[in-house]
PDB file of N, CA and C in Angstrom:
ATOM      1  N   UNK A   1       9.276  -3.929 -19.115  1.00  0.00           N
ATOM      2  CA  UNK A   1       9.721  -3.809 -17.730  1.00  0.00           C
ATOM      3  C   UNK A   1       8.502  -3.603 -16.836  1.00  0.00           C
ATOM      4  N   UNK A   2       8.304  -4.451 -15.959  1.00  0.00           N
ATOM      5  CA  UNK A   2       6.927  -4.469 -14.877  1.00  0.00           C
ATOM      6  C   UNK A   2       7.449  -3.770 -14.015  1.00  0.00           C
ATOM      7  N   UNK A   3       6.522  -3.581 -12.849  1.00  0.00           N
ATOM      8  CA  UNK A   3       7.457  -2.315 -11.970  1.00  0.00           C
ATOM      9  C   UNK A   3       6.461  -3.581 -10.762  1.00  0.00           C
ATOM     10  N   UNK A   4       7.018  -2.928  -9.425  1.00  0.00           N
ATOM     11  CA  UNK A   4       7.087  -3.712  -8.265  1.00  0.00           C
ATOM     12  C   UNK A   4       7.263  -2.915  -6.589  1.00  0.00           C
ATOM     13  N   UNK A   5       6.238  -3.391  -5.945  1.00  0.00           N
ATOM     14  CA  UNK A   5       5.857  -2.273  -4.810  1.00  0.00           C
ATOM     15  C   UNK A   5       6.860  -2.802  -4.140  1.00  0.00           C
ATOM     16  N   UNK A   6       7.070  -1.841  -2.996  1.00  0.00           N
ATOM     17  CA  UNK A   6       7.701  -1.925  -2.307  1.00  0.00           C
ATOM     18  C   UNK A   6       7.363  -1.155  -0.853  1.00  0.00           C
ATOM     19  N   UNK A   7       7.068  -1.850   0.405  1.00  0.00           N
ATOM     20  CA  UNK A   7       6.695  -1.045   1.449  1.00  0.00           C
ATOM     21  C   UNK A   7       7.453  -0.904   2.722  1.00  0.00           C
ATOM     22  N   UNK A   8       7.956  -0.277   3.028  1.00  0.00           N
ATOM     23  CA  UNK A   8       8.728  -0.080   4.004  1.00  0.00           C
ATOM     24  C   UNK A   8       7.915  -0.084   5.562  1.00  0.00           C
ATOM     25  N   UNK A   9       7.831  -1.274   5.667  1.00  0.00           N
ATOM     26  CA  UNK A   9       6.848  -1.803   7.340  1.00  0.00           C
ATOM     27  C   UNK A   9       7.478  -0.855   8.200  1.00  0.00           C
ATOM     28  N   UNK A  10       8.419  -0.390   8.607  1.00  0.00           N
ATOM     29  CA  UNK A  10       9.079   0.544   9.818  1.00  0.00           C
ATOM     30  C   UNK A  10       8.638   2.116   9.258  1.00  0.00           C
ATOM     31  N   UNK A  11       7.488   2.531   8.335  1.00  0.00           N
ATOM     32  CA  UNK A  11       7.919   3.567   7.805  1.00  0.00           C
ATOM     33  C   UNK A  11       6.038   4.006   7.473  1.00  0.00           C
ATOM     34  N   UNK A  12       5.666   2.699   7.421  1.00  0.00           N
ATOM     35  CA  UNK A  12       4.471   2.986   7.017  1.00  0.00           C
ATOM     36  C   UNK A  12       3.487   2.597   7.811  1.00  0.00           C
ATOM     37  N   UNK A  13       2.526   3.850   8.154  1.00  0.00           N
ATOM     38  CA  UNK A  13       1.675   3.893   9.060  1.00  0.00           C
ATOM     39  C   UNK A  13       0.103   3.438   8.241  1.00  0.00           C
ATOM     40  N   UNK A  14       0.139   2.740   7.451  1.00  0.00           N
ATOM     41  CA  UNK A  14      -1.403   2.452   6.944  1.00  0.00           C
ATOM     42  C   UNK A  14      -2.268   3.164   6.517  1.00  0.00           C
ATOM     43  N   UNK A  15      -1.594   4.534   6.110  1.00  0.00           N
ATOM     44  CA  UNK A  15      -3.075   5.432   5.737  1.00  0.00           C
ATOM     45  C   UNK A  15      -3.427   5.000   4.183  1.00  0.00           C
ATOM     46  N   UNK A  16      -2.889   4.492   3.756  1.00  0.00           N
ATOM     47  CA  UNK A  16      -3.176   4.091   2.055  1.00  0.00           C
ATOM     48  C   UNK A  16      -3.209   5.120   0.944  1.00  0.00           C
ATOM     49  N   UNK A  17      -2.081   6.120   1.283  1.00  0.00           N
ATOM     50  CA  UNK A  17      -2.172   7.374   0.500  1.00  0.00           C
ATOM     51  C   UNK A  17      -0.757   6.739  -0.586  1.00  0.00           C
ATOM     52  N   UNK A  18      -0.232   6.049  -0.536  1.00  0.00           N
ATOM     53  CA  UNK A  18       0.279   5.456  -1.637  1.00  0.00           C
ATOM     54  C   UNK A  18      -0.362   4.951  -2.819  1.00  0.00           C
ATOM     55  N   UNK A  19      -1.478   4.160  -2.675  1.00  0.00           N
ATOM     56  CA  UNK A  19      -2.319   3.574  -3.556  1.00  0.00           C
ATOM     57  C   UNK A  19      -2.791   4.912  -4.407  1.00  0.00           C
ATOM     58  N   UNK A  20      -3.518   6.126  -3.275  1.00  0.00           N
ATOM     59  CA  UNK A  20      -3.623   7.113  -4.296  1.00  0.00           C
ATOM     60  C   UNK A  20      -3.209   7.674  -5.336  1.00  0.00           C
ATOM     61  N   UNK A  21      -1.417   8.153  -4.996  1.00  0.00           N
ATOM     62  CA  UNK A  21      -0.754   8.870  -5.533  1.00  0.00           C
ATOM     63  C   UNK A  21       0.291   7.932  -6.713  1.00  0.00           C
ATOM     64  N   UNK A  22       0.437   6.875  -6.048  1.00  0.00           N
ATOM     65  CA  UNK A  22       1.166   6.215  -7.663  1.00  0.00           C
ATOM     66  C   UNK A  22       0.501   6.026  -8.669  1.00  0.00           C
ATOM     67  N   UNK A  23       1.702   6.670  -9.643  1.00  0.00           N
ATOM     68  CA  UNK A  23       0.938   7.196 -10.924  1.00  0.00           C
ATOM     69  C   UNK A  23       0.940   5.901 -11.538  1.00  0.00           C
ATOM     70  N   UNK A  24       1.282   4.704 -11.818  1.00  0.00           N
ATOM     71  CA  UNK A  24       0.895   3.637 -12.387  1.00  0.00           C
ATOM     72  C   UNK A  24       0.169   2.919 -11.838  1.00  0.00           C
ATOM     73  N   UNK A  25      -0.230   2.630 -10.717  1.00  0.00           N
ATOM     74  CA  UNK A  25      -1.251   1.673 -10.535  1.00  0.00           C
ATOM     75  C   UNK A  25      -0.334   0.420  -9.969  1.00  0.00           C
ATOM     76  N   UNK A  26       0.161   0.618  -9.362  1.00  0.00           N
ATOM     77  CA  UNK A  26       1.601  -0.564  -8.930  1.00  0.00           C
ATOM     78  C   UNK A  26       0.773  -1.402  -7.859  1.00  0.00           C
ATOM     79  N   UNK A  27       0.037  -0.619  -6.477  1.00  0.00           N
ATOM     80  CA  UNK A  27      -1.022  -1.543  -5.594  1.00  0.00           C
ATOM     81  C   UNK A  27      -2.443  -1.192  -5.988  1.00  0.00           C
ATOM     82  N   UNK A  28      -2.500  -1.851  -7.153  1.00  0.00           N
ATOM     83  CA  UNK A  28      -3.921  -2.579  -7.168  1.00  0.00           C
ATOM     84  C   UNK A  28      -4.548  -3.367  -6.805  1.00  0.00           C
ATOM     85  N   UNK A  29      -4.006  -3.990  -5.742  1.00  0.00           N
ATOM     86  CA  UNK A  29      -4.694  -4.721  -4.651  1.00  0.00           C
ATOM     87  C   UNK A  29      -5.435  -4.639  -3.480  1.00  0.00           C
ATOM     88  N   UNK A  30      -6.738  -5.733  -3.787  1.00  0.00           N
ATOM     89  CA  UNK A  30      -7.394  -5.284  -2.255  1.00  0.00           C
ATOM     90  C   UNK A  30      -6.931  -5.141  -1.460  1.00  0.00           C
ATOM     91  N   UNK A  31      -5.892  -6.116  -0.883  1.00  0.00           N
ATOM     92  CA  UNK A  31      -5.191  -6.292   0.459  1.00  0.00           C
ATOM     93  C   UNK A  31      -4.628  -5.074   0.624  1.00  0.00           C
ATOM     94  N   UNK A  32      -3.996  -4.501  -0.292  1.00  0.00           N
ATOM     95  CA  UNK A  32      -2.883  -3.012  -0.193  1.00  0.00           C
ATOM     96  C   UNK A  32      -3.799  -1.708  -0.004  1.00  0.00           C
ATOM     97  N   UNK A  33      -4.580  -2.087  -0.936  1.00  0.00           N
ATOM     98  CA  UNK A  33      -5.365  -0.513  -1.209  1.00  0.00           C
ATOM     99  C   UNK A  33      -5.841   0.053   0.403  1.00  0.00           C
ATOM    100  N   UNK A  34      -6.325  -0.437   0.960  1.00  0.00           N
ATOM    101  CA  UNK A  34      -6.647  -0.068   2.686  1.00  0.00           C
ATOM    102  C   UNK A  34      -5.490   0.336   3.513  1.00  0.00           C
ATOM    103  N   UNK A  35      -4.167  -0.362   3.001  1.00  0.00           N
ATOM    104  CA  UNK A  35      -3.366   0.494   4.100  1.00  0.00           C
ATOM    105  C   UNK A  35      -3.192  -0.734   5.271  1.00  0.00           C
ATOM    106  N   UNK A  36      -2.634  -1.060   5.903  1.00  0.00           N
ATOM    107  CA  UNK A  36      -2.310  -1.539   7.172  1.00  0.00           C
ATOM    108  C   UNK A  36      -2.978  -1.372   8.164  1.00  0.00           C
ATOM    109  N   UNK A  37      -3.529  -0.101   8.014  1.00  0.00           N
ATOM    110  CA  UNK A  37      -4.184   0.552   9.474  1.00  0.00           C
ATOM    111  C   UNK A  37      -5.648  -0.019   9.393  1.00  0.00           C
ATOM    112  N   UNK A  38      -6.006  -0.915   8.785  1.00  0.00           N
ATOM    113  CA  UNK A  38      -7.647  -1.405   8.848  1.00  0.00           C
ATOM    114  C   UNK A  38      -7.558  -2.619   9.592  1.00  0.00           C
ATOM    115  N   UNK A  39      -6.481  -3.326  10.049  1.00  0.00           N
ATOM    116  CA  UNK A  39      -6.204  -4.778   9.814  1.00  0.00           C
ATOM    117  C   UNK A  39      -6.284  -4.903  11.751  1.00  0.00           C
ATOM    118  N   UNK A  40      -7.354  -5.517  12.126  1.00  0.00           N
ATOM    119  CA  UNK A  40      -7.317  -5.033  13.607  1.00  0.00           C
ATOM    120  C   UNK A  40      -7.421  -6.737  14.264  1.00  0.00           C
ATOM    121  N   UNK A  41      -6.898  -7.440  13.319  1.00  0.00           N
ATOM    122  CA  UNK A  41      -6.572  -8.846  14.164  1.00  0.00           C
ATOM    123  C   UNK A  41      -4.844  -8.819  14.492  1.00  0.00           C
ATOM    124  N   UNK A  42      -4.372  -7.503  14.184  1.00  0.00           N
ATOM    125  CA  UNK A  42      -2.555  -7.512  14.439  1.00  0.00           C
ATOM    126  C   UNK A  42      -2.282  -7.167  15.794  1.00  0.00           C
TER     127      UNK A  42
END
């Protein structure tokens, strides 16, 4: 069984403290690991 992120856009402010705290490693991605809040062409 693979497991699968899930982000709630109305909910999440980009600090990337998810990436920290999940205990498996679910966003191991560059794109994710930063969080939303880096992305300043939005």
């Amino acid at each position: 069984m693979g497991f699968e992120f899930k982000i709630d856009d109305e909910l999440c402010v980009g600090c990337g403290n998810c990436v920290v705290v999940c205990p498996v490693d679910a966003l191991n991605s560059a794109d994710i690991a930063g969080g939303k809040g880096h992305n300043m062409e939005e």
